[in-house]
N, C-alpha and C. Protein backbone atom coordinates (compact mmCIF):
# COMPACT_ATOMS: atom_id res chain seq x y z
N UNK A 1 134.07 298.46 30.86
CA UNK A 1 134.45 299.56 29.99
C UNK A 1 133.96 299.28 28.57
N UNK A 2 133.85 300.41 28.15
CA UNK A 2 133.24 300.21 26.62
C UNK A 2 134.19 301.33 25.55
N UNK A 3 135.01 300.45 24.46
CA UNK A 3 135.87 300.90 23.57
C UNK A 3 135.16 301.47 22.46
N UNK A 4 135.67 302.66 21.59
CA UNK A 4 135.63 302.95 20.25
C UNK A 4 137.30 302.87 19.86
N UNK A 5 137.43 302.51 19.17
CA UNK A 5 138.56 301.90 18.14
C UNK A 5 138.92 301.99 16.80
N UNK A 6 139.83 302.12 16.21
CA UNK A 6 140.00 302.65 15.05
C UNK A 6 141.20 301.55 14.15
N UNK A 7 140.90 300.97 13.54
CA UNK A 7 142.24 299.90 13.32
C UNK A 7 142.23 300.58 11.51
N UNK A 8 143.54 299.76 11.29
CA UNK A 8 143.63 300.13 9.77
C UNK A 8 144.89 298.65 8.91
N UNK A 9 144.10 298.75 8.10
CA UNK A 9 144.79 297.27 7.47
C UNK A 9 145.72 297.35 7.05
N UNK A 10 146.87 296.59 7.46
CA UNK A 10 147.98 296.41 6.97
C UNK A 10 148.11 296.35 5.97
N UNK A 11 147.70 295.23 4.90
CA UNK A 11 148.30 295.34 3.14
C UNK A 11 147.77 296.62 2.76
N UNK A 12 146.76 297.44 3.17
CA UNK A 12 146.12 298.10 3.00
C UNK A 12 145.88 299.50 3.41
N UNK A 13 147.18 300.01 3.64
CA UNK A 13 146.89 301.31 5.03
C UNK A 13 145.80 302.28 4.62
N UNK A 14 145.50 302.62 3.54
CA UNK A 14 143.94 303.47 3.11
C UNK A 14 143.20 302.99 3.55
N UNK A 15 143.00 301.51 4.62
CA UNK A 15 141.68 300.99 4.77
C UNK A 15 141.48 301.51 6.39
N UNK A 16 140.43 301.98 6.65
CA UNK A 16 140.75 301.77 8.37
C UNK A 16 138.92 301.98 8.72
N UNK A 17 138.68 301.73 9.81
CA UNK A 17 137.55 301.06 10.44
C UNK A 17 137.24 301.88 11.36
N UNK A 18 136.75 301.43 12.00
CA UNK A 18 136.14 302.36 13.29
C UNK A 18 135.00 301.57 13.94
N UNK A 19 135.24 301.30 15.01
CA UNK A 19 133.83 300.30 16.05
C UNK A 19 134.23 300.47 17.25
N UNK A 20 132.97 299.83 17.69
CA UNK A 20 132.87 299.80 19.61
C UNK A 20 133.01 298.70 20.33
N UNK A 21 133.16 298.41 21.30
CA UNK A 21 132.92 297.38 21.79
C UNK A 21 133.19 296.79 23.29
N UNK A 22 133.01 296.11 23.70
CA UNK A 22 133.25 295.83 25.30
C UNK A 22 134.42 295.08 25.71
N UNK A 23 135.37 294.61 24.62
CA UNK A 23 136.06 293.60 24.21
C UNK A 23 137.12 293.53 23.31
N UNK A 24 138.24 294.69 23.42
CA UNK A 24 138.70 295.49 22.47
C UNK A 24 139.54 294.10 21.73
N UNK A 25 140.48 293.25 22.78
CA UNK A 25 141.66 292.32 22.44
C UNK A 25 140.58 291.57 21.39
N UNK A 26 139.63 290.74 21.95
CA UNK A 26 138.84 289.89 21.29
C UNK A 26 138.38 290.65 19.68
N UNK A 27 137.94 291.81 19.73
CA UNK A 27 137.10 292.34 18.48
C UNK A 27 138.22 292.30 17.39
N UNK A 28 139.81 292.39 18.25
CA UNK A 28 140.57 292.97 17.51
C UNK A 28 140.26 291.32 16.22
N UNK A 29 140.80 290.18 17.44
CA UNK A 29 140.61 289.28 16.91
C UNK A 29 139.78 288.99 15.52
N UNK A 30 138.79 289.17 15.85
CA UNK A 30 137.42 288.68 15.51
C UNK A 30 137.17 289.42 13.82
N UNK A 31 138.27 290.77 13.86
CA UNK A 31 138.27 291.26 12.51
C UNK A 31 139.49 290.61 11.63
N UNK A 32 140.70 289.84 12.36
CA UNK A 32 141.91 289.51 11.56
C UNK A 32 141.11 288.09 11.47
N UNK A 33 140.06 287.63 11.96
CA UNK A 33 139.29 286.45 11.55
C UNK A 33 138.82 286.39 10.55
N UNK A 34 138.20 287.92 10.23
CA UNK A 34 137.04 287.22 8.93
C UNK A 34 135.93 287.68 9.50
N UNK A 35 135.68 287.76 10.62
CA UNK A 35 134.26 287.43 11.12
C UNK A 35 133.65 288.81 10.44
N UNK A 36 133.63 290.00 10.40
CA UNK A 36 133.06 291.10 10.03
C UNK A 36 133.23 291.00 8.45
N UNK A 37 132.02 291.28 7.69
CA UNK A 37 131.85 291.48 6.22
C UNK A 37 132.49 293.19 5.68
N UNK A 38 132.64 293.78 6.29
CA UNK A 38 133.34 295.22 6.31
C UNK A 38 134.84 295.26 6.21
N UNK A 39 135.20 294.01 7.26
CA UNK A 39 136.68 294.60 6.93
C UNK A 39 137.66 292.97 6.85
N UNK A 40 136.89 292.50 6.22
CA UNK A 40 137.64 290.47 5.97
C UNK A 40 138.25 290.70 4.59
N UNK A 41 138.12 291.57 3.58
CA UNK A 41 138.61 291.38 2.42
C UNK A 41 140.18 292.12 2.73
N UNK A 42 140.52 293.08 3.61
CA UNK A 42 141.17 294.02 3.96
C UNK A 42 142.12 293.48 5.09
N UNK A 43 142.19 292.43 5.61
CA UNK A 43 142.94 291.81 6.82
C UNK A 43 144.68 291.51 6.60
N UNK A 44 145.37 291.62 7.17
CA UNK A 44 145.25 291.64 8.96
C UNK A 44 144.88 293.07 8.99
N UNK A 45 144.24 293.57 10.20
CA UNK A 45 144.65 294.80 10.69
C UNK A 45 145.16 294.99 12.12
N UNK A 46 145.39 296.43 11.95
CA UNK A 46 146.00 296.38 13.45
C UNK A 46 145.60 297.93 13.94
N UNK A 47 145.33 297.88 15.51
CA UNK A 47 144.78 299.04 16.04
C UNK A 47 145.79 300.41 15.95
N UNK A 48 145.13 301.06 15.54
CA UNK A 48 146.08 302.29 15.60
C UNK A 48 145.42 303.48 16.87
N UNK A 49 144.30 303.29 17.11
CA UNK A 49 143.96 304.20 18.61
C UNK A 49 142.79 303.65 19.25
N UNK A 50 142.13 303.83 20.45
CA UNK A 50 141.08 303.82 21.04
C UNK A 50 140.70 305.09 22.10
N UNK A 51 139.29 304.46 22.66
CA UNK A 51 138.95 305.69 23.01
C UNK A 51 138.27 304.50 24.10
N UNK A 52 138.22 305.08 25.80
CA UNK A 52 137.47 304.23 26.51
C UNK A 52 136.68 305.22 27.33
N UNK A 53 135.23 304.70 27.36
CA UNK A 53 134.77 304.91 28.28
C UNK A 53 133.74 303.94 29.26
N UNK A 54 133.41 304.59 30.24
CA UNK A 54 132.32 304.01 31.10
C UNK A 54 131.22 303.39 30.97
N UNK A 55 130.44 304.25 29.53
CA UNK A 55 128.67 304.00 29.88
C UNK A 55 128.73 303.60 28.22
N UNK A 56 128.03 302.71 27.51
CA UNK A 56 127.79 302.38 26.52
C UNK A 56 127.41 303.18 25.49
N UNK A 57 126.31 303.62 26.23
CA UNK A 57 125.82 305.29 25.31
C UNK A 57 127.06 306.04 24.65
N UNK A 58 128.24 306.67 25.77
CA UNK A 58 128.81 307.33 25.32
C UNK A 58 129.76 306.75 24.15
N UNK A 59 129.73 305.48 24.68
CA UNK A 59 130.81 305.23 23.27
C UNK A 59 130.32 305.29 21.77
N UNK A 60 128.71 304.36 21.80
CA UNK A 60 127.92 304.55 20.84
C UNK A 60 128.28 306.16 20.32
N UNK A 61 128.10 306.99 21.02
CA UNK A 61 127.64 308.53 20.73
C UNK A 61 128.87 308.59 19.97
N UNK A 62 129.99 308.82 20.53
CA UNK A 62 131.63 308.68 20.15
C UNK A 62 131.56 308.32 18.79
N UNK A 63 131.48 306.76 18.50
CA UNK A 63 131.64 306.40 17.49
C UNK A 63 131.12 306.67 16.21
N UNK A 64 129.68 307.37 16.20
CA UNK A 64 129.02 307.41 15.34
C UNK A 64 129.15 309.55 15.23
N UNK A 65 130.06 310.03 16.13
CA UNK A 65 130.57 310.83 15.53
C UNK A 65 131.70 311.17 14.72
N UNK A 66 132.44 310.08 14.93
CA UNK A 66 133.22 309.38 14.62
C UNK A 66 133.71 309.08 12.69
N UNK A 67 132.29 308.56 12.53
CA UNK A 67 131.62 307.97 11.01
C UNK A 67 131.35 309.21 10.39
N UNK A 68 130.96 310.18 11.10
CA UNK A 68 130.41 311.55 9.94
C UNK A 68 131.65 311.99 9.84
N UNK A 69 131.48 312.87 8.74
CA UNK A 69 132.37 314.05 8.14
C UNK A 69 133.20 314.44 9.09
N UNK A 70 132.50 315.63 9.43
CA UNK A 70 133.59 316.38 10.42
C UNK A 70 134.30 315.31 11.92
N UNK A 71 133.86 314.37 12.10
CA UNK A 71 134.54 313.24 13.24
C UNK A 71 135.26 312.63 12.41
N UNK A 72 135.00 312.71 11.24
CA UNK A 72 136.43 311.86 11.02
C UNK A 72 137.58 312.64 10.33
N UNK A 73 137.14 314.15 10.03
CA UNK A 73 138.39 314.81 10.00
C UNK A 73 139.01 315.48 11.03
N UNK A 74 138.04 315.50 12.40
CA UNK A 74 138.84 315.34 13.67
C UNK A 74 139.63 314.42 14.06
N UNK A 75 139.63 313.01 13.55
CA UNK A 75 140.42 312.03 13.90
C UNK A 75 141.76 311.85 13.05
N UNK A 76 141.35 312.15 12.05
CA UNK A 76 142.21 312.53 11.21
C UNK A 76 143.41 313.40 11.52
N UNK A 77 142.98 314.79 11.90
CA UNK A 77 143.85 315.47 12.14
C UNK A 77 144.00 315.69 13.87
N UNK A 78 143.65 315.02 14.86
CA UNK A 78 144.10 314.54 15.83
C UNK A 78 144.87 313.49 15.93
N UNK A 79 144.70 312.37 15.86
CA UNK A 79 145.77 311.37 15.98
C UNK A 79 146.09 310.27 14.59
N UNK A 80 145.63 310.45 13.74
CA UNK A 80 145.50 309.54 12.94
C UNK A 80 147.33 310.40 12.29
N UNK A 81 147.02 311.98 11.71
CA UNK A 81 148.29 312.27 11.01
C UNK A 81 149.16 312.37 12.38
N UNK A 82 149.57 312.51 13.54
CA UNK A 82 150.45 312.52 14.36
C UNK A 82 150.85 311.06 14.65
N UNK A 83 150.34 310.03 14.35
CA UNK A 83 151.03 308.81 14.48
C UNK A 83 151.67 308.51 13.28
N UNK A 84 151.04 308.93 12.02
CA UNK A 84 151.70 308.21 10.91
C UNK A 84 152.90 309.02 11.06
N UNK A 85 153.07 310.69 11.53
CA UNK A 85 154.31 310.96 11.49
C UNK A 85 155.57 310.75 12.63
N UNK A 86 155.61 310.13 13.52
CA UNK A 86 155.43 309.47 14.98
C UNK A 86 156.07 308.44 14.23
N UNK A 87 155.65 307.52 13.68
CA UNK A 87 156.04 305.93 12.44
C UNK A 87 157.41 306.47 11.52
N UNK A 88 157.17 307.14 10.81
CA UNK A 88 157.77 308.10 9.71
C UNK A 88 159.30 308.66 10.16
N UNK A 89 159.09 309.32 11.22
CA UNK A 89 160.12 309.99 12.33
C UNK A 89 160.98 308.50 12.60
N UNK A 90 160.21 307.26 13.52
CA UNK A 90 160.90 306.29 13.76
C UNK A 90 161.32 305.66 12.49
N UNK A 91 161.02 304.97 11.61
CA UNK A 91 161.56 304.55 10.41
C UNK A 91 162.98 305.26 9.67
N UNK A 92 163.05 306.68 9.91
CA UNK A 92 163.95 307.17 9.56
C UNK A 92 165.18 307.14 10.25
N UNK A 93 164.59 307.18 11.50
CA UNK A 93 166.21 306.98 12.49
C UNK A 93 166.57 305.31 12.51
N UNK A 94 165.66 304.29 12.40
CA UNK A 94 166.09 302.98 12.08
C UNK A 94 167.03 302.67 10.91
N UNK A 95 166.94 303.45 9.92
CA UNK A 95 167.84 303.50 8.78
C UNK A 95 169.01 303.21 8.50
């Protein structure tokens, strides 16, 4: 299987990412490492969605619609604002 992924940094929640990969647990890793120059100044993060598919292509395709404009105000207003309010909702009844 091949992931597109979307994480967003904890000290940092304005920060969030977007990649692919074959190896979602590991990549997750591999960014609260350091290893990526994109998102090491911005760490820990943590995944907030993915997307899986089959064939490599498609994820490539995915992701890099993903990066433009209008894909990322689809993500945006697909799951990105329904989780933060999803969080928001739970935080309040923890109270």
């Amino acid at each position: 299987m091949f992931y597109v992924y979307l994480i967003k940094s904890i000290p940092h929640p304005e920060q969030k990412y977007i990649g692919q990969t074959d190896d979602l647990k590991k990549r997750l890793k591999q960014h609260n490492a350091g290893y990526s120059i994109h998102t090491a100044k911005y760490k820990p993060w943590e995944l907030v969605n993915y997307f899986a598919f089959s064939s490599k292509d498609a994820a490539l395709e995915f992701e890099q619609y993903l990066k433009t404009g209008s894909g990322y105000a689809f993500a945006k207003k697909t799951f990105l604002e329904i989780i933060y309010q999803k969080r928001s909702a739970f935080q309040k009844v923890k109270k």
